[in-house]
N, C-alpha and C. Protein backbone atom coordinates (compact mmCIF):
# COMPACT_ATOMS: atom_id res chain seq x y z
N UNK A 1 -14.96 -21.18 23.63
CA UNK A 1 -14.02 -20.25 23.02
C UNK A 1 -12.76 -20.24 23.89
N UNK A 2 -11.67 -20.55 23.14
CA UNK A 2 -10.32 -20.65 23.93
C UNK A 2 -10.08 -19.20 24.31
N UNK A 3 -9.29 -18.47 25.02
CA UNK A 3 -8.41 -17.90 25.07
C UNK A 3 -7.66 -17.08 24.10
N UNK A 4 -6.90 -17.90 23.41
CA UNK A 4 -6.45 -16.90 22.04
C UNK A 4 -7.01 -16.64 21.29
N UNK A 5 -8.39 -17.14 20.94
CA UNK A 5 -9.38 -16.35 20.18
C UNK A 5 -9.96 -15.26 20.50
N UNK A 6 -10.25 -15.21 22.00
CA UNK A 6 -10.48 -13.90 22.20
C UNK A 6 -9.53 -12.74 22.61
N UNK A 7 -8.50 -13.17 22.80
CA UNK A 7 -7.23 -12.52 22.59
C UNK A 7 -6.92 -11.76 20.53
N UNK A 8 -7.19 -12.58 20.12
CA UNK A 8 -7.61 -12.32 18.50
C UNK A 8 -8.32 -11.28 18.16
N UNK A 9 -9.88 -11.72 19.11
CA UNK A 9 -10.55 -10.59 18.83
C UNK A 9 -10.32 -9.49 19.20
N UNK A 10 -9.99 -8.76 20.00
CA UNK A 10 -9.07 -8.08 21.27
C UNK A 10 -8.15 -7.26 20.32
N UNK A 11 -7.41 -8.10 19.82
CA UNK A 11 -6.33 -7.34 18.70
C UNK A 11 -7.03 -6.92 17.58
N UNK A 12 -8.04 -7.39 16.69
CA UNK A 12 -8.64 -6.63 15.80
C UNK A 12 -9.03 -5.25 16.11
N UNK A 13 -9.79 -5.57 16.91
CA UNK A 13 -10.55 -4.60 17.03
C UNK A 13 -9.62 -3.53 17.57
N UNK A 14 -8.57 -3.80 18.50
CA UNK A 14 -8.06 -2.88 18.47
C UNK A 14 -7.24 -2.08 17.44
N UNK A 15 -6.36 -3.22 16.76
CA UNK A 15 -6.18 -2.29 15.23
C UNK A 15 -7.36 -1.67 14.30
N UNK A 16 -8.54 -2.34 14.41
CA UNK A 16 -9.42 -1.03 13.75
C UNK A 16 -9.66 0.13 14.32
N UNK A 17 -9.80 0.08 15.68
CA UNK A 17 -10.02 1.68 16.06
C UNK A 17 -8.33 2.00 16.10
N UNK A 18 -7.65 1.33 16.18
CA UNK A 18 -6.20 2.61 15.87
C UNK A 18 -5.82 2.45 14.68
N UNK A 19 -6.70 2.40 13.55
CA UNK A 19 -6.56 2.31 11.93
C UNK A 19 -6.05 3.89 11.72
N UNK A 20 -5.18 4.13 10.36
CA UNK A 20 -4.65 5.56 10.36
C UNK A 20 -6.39 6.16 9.84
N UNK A 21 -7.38 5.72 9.23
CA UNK A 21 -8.22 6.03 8.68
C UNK A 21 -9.33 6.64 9.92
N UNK A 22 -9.37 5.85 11.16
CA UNK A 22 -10.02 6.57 12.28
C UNK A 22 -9.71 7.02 12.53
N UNK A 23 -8.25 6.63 13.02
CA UNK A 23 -7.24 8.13 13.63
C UNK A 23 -7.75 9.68 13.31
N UNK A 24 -7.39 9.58 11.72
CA UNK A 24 -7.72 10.90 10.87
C UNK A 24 -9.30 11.08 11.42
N UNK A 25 -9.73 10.13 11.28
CA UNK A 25 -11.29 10.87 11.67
C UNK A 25 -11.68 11.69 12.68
N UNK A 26 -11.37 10.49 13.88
CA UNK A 26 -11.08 11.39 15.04
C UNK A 26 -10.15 12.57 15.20
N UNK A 27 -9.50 12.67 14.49
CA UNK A 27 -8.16 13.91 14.81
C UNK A 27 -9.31 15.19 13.99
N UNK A 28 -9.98 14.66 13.51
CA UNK A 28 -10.40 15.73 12.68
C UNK A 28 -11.84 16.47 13.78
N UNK A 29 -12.11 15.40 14.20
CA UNK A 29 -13.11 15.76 15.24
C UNK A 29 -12.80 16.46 16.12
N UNK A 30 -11.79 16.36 16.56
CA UNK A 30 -11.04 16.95 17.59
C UNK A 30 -10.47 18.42 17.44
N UNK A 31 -10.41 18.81 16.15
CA UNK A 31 -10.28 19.71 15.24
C UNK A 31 -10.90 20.32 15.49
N UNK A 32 -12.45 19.81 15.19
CA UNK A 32 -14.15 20.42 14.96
C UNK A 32 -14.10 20.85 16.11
N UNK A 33 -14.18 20.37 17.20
CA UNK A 33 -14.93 20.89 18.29
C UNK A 33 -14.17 21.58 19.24
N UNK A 34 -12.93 21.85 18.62
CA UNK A 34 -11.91 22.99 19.53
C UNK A 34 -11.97 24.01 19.37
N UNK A 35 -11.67 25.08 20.38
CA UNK A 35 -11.80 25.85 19.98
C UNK A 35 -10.88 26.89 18.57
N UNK A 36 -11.18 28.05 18.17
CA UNK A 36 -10.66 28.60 16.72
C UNK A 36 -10.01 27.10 15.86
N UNK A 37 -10.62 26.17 16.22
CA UNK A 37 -10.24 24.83 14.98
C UNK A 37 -8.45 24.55 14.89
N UNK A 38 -8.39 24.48 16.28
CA UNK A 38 -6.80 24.50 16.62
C UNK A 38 -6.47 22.96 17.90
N UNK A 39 -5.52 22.63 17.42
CA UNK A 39 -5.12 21.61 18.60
C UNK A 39 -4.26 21.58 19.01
N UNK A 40 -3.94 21.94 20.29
CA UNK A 40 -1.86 21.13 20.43
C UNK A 40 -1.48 19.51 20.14
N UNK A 41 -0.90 19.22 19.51
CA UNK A 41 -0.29 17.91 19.24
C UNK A 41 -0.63 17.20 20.12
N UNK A 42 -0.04 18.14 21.49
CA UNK A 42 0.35 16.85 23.05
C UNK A 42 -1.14 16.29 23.34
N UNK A 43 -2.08 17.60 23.15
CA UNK A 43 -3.29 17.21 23.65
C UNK A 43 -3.96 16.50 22.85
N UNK A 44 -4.08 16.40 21.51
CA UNK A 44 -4.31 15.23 20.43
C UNK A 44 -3.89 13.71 21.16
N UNK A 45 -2.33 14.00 21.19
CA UNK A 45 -1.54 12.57 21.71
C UNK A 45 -2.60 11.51 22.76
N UNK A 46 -2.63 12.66 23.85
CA UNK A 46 -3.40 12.15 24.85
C UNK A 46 -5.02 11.68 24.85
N UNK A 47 -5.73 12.71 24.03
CA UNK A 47 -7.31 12.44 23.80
C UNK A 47 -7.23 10.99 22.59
N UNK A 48 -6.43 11.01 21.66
CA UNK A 48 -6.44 9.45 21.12
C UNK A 48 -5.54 8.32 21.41
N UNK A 49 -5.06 8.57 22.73
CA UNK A 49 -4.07 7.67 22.97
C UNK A 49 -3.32 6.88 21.85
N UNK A 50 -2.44 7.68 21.95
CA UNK A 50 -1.51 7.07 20.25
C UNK A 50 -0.03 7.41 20.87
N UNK A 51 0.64 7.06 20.13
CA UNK A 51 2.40 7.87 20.38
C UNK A 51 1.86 9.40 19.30
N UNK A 52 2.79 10.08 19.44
CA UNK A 52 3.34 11.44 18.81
C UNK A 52 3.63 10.60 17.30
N UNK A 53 4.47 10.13 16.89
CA UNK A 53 4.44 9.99 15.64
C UNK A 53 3.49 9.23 14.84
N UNK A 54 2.48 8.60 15.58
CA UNK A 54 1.20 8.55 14.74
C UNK A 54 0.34 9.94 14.70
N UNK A 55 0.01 11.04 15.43
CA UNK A 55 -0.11 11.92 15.01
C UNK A 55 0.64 12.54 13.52
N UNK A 56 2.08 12.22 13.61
CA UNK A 56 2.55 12.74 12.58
C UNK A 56 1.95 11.89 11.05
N UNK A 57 1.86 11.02 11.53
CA UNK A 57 1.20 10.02 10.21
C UNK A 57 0.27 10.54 10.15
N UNK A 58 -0.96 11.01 10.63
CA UNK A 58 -2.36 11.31 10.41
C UNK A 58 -2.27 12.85 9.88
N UNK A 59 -1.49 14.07 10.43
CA UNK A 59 -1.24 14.82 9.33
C UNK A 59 -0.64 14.69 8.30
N UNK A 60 0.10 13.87 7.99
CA UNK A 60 0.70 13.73 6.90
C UNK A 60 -0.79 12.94 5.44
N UNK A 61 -1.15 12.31 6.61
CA UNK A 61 -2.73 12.01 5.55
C UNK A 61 -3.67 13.22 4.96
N UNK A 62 -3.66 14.09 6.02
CA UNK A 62 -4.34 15.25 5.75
C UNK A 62 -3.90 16.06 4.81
N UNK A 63 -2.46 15.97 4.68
CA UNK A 63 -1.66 16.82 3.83
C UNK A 63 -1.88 16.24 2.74
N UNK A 64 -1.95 15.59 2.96
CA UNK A 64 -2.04 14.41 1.25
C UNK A 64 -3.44 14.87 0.39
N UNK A 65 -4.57 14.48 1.34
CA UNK A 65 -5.59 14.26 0.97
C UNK A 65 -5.64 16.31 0.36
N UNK A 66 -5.10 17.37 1.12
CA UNK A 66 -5.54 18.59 0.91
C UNK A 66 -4.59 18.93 -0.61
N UNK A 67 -3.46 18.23 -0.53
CA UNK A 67 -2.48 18.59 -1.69
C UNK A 67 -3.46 18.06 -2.98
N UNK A 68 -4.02 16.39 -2.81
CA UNK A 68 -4.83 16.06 -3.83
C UNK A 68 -6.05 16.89 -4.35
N UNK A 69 -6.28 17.36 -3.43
CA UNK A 69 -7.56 17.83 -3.66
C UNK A 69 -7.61 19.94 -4.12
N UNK A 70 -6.32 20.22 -3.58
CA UNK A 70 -5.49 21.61 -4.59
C UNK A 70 -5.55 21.12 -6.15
N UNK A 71 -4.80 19.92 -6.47
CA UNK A 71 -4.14 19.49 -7.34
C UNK A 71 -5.48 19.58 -8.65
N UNK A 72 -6.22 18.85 -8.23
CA UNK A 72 -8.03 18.47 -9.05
C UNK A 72 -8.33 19.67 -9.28
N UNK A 73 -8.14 21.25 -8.28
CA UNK A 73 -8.96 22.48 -8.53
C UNK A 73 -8.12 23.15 -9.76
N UNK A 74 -6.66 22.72 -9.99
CA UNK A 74 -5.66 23.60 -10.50
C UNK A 74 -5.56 22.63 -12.04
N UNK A 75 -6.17 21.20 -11.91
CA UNK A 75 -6.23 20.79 -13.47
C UNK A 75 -7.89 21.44 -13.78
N UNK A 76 -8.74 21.34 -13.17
CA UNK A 76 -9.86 21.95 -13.64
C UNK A 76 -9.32 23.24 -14.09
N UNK A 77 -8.73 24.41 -13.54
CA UNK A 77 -8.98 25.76 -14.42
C UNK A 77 -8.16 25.43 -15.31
N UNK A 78 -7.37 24.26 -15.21
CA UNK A 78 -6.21 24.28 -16.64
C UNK A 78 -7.11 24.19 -17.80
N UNK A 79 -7.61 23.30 -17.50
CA UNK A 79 -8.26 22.37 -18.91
C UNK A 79 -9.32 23.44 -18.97
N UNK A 80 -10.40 24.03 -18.31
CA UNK A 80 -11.44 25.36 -18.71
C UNK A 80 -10.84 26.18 -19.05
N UNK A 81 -9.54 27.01 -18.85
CA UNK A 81 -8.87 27.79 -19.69
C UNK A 81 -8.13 27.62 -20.97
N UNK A 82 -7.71 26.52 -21.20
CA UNK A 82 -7.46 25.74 -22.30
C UNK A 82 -8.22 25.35 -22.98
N UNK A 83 -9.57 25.02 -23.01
CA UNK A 83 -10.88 25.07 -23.98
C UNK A 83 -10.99 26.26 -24.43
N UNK A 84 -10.80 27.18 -23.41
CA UNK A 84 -12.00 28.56 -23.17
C UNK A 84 -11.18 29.09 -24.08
N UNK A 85 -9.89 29.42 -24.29
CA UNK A 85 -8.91 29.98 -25.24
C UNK A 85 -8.47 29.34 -26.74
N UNK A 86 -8.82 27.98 -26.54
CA UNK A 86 -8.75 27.24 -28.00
C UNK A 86 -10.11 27.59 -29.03
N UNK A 87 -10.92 28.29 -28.47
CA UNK A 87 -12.31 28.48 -29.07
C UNK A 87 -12.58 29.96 -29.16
């Protein structure tokens, strides 16, 4: 095995664990096990070794995923109130 292959491997793997999808995972963990379910940014920064604006990317996932998931609760009572009143 040359050299730049394992240099290759090296880089995968490191873009999978700094995937925005672990990130979020871990950020969320980090979440879990703090205390009142609170984090400072800086200390995020540092426990996943990332820059600051990948933090900002990984809430911005969260925001996403929580807006989608408002969005699904607020067409459900649409459409059950819209049956419930057409009948």
């Amino acid at each position: 095995m040359n050299l730049d292959s394992k240099t290759d491997k090296l880089n995968a793997k490191s873009r999978h664990d700094n995937s925005l999808g672990i990130l979020t995972k871990k950020f969320i963990h980090l979440i879990k096990h703090s205390p009142e379910n609170t984090i400072d940014l800086n200390e995020a920064v540092k426990a996943l070794n990332v820059q600051k604006r990948r933090i900002y990317d990984i809430t911005n996932v969260l925001e996403g995923f929580i807006l989608k998931h408002f969005l699904k609760i607020i067409i459900f009572f649409q459409r059950h109130w819209f049956y419930r009143k057409k009948s």
